[in-house]
C-alpha atoms as a PDB file:
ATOM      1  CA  UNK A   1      36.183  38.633  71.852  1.00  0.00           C
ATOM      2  CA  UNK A   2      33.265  36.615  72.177  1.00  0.00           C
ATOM      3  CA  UNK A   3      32.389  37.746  68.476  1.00  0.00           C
ATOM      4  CA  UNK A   4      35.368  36.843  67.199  1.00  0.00           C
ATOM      5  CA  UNK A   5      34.871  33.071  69.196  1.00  0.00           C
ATOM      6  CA  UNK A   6      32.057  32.742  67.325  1.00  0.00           C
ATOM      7  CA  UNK A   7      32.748  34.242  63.759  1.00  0.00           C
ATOM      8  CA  UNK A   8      35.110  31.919  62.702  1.00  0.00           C
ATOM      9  CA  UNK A   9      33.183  28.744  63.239  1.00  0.00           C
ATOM     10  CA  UNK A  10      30.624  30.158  61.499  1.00  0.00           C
ATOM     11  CA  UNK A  11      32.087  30.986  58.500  1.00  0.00           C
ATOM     12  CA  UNK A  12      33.845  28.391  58.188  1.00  0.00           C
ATOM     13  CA  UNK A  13      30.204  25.921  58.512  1.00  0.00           C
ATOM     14  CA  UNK A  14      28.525  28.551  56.104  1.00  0.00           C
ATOM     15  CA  UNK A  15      31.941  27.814  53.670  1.00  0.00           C
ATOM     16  CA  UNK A  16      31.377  24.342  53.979  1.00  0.00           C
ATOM     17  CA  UNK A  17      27.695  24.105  53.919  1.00  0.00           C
ATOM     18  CA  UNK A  18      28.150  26.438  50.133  1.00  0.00           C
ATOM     19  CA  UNK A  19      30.496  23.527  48.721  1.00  0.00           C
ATOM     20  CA  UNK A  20      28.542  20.529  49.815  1.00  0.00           C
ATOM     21  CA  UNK A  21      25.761  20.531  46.978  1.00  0.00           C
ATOM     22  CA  UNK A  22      28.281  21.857  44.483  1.00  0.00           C
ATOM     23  CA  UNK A  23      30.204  18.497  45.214  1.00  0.00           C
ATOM     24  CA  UNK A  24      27.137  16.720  44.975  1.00  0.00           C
ATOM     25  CA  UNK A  25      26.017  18.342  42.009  1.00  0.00           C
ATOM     26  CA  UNK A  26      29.349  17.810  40.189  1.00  0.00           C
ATOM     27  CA  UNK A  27      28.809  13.925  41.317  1.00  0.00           C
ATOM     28  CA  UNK A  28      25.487  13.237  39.939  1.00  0.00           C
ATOM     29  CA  UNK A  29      26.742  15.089  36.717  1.00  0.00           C
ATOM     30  CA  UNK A  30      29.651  12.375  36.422  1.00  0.00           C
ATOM     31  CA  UNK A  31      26.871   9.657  37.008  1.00  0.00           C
ATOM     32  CA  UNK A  32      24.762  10.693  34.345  1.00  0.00           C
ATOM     33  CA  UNK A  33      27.612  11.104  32.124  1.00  0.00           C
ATOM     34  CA  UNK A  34      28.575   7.542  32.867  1.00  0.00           C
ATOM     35  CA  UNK A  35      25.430   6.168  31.601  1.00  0.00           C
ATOM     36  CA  UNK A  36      25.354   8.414  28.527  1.00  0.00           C
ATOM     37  CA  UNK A  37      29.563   7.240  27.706  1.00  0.00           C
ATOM     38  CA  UNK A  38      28.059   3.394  28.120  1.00  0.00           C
ATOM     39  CA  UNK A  39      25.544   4.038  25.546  1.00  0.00           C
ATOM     40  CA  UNK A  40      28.061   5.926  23.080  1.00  0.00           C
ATOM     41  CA  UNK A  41      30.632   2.729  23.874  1.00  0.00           C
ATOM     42  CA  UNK A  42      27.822   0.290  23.381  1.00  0.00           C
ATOM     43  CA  UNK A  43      27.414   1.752  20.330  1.00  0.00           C
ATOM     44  CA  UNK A  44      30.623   1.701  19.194  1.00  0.00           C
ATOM     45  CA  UNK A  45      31.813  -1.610  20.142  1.00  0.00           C
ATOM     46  CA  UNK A  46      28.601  -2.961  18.942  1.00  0.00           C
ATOM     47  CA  UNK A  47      27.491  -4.476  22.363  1.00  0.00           C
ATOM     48  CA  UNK A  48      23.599  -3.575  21.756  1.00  0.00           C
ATOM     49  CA  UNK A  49      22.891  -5.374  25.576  1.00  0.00           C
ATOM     50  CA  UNK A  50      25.228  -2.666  27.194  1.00  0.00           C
ATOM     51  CA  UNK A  51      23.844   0.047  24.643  1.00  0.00           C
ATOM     52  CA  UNK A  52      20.568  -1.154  25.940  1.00  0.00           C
ATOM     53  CA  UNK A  53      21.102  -1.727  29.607  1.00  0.00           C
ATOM     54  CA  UNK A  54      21.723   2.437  29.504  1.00  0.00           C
ATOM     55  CA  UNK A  55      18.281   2.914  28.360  1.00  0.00           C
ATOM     56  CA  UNK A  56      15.023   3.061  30.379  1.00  0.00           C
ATOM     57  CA  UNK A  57      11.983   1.815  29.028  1.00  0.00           C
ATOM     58  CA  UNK A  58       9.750   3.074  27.518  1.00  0.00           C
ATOM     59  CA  UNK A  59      12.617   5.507  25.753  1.00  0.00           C
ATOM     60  CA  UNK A  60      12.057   7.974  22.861  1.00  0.00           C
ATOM     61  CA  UNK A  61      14.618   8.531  19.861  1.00  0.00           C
ATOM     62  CA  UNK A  62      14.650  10.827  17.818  1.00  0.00           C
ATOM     63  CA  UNK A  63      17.905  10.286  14.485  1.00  0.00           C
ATOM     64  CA  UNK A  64      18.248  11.391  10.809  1.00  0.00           C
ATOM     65  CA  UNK A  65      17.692   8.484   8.983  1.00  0.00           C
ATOM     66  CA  UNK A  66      14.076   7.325   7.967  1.00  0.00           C
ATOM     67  CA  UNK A  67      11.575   6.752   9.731  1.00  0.00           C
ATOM     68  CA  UNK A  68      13.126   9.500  12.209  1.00  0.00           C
ATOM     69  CA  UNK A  69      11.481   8.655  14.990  1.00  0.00           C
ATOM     70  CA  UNK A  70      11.140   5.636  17.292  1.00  0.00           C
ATOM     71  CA  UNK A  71       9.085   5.255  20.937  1.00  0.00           C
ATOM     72  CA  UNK A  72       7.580   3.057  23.008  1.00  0.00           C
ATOM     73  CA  UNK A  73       9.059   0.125  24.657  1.00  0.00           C
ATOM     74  CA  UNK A  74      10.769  -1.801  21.509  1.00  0.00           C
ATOM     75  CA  UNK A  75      12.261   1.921  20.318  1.00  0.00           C
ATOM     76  CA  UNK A  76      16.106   0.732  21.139  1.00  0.00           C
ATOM     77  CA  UNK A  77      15.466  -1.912  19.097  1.00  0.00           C
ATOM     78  CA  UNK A  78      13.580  -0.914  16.089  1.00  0.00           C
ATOM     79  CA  UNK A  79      16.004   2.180  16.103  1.00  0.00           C
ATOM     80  CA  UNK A  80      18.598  -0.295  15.602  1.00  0.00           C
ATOM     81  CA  UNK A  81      16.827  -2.279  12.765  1.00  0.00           C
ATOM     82  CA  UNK A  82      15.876   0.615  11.122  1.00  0.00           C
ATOM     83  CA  UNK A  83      19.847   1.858  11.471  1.00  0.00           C
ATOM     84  CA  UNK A  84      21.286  -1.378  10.030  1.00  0.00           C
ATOM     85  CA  UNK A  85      18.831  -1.427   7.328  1.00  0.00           C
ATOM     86  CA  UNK A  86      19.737   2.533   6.168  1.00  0.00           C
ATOM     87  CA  UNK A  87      23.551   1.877   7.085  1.00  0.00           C
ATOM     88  CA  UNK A  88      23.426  -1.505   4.334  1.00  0.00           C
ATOM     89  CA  UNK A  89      21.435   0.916   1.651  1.00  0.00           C
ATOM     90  CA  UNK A  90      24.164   3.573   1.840  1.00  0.00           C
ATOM     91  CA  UNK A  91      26.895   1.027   2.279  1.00  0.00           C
ATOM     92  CA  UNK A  92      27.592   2.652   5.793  1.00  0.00           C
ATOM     93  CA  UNK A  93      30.127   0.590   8.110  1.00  0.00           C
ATOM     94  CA  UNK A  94      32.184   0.811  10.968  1.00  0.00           C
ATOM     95  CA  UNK A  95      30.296   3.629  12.494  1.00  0.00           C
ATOM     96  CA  UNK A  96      32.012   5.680  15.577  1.00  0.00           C
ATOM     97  CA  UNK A  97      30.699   8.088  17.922  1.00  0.00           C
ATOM     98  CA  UNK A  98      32.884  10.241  19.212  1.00  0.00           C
ATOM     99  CA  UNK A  99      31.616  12.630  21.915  1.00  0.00           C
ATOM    100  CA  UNK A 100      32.890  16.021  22.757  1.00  0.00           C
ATOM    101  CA  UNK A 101      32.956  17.773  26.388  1.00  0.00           C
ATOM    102  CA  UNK A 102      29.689  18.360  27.277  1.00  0.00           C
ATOM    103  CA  UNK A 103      27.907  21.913  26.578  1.00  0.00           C
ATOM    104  CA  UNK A 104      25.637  20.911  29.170  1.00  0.00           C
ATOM    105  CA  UNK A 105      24.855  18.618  32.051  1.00  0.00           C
ATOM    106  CA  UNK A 106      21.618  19.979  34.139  1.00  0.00           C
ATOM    107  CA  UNK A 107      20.598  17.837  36.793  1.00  0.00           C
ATOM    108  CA  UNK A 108      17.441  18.715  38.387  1.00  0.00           C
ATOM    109  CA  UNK A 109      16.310  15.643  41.167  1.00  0.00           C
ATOM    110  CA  UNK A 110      15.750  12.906  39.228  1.00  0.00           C
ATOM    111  CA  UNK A 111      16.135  13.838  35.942  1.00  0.00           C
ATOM    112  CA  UNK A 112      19.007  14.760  34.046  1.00  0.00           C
ATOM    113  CA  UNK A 113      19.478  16.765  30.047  1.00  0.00           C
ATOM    114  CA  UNK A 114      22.905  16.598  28.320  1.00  0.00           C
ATOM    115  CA  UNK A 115      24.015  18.417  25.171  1.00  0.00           C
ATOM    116  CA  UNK A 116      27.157  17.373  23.705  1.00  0.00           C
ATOM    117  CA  UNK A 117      28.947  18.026  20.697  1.00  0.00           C
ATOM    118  CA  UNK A 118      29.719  14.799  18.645  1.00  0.00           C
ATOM    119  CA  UNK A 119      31.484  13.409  15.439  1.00  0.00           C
ATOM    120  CA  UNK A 120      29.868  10.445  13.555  1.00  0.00           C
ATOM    121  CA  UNK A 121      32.983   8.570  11.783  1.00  0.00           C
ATOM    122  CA  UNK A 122      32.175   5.797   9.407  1.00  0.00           C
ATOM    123  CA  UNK A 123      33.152   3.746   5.953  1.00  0.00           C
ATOM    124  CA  UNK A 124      30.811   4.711   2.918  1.00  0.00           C
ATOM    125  CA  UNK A 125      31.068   2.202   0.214  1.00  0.00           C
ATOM    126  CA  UNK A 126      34.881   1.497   1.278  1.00  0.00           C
ATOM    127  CA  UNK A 127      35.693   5.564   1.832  1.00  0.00           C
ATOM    128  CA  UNK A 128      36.318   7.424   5.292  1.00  0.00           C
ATOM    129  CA  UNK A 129      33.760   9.853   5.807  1.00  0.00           C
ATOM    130  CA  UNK A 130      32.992  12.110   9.096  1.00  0.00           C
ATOM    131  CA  UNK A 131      29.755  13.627  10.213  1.00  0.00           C
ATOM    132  CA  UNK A 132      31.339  16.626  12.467  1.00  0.00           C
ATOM    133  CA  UNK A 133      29.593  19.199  14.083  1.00  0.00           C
ATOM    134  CA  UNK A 134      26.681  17.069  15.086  1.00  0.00           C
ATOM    135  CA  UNK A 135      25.041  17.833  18.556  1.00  0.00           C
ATOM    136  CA  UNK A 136      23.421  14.904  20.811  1.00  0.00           C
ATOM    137  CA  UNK A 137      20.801  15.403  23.485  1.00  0.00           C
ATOM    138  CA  UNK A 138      20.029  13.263  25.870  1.00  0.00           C
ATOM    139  CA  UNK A 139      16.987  13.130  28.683  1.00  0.00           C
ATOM    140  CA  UNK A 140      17.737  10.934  31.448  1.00  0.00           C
ATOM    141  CA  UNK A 141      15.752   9.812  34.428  1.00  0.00           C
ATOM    142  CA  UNK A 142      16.876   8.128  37.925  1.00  0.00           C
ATOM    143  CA  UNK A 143      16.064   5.115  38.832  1.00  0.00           C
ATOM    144  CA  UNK A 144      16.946   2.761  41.715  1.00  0.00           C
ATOM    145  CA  UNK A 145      19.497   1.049  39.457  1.00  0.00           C
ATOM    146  CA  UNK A 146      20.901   3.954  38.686  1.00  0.00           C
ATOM    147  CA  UNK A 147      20.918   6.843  35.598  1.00  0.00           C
ATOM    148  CA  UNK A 148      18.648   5.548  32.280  1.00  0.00           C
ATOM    149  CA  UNK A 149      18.400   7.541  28.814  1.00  0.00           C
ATOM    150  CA  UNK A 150      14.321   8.297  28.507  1.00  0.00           C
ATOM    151  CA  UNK A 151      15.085   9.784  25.259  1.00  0.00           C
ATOM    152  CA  UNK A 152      17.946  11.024  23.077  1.00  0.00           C
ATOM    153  CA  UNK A 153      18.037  12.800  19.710  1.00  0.00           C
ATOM    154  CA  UNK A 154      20.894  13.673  17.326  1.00  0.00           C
ATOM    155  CA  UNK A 155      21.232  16.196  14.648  1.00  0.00           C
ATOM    156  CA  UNK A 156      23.702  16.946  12.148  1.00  0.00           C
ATOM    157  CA  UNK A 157      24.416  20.531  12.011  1.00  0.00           C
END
């Protein structure tokens, strides 16, 4: 008897206490997700302050267009120079990101990796054209105002 009095309340705090960080978990992976959908929607809306206010600084990029690679604490912005200037040389407009369910989300105290699948839709010189199959990666770090991108790279398979 007296097991059985105190058996159930014991399993059922060990039950509890197993799906408390998995809730957690699952939360902090929807936070960092949230920061990594404002970028994408910054991006595609062309609101560079809200693209921008996702990013920490300094942040790292790393994209397929010349000169590749962009760090430090101007890298948002010089990324973003250096895309306009290679979109206007291959007559590249109305660019789209479009990002797939996540292959991963690790969240490991305060920082955070994502790997999604993505599709890059755009006009070339007035014709549709899709970049599918492309994977971005993002690093993220916590901060007290919340989830920032420390660096993100994307590649075209």
């Amino acid at each position: 008897m007296i097991l059985k009095r105190f058996a159930i309340p014991l399993i059922a705090t060990a039950t509890a206490l197993l799906f408390i960080p998995t809730q957690a978990f699952a939360s902090e992976q929807s936070d960092v997700m949230v920061t990594v959908r404002q970028f994408v929607d910054g991006f595609n809306t062309g609101n560079a302050k809200r693209e921008l206010a996702a990013c920490a600084s300094p942040v790292s990029i790393i994209d397929e267009f010349p000169p590749h690679e962009w760090q430090g604490p101007t890298a948002r912005a010089d990324w973003a120079a250096a895309y306009a200037a290679n979109s206007k040389e291959e007559g590249i407009t109305a660019g789209f990101v479009a990002l797939g369910k996540p292959w991963r989300v690790d969240v490991t105290a305060d920082r955070a990796y994502v790997v999604a699948p993505a599709t890059f839709r755009y006009e070339q010189r007035g014709r549709h054209a899709t970049e599918s199959n492309s994977i971005f990666t993002v690093a993220l770090r916590k901060v007290a105002a919340g989830w920032r991108i420390t660096g993100w790279a994307w590649s075209q398979r």
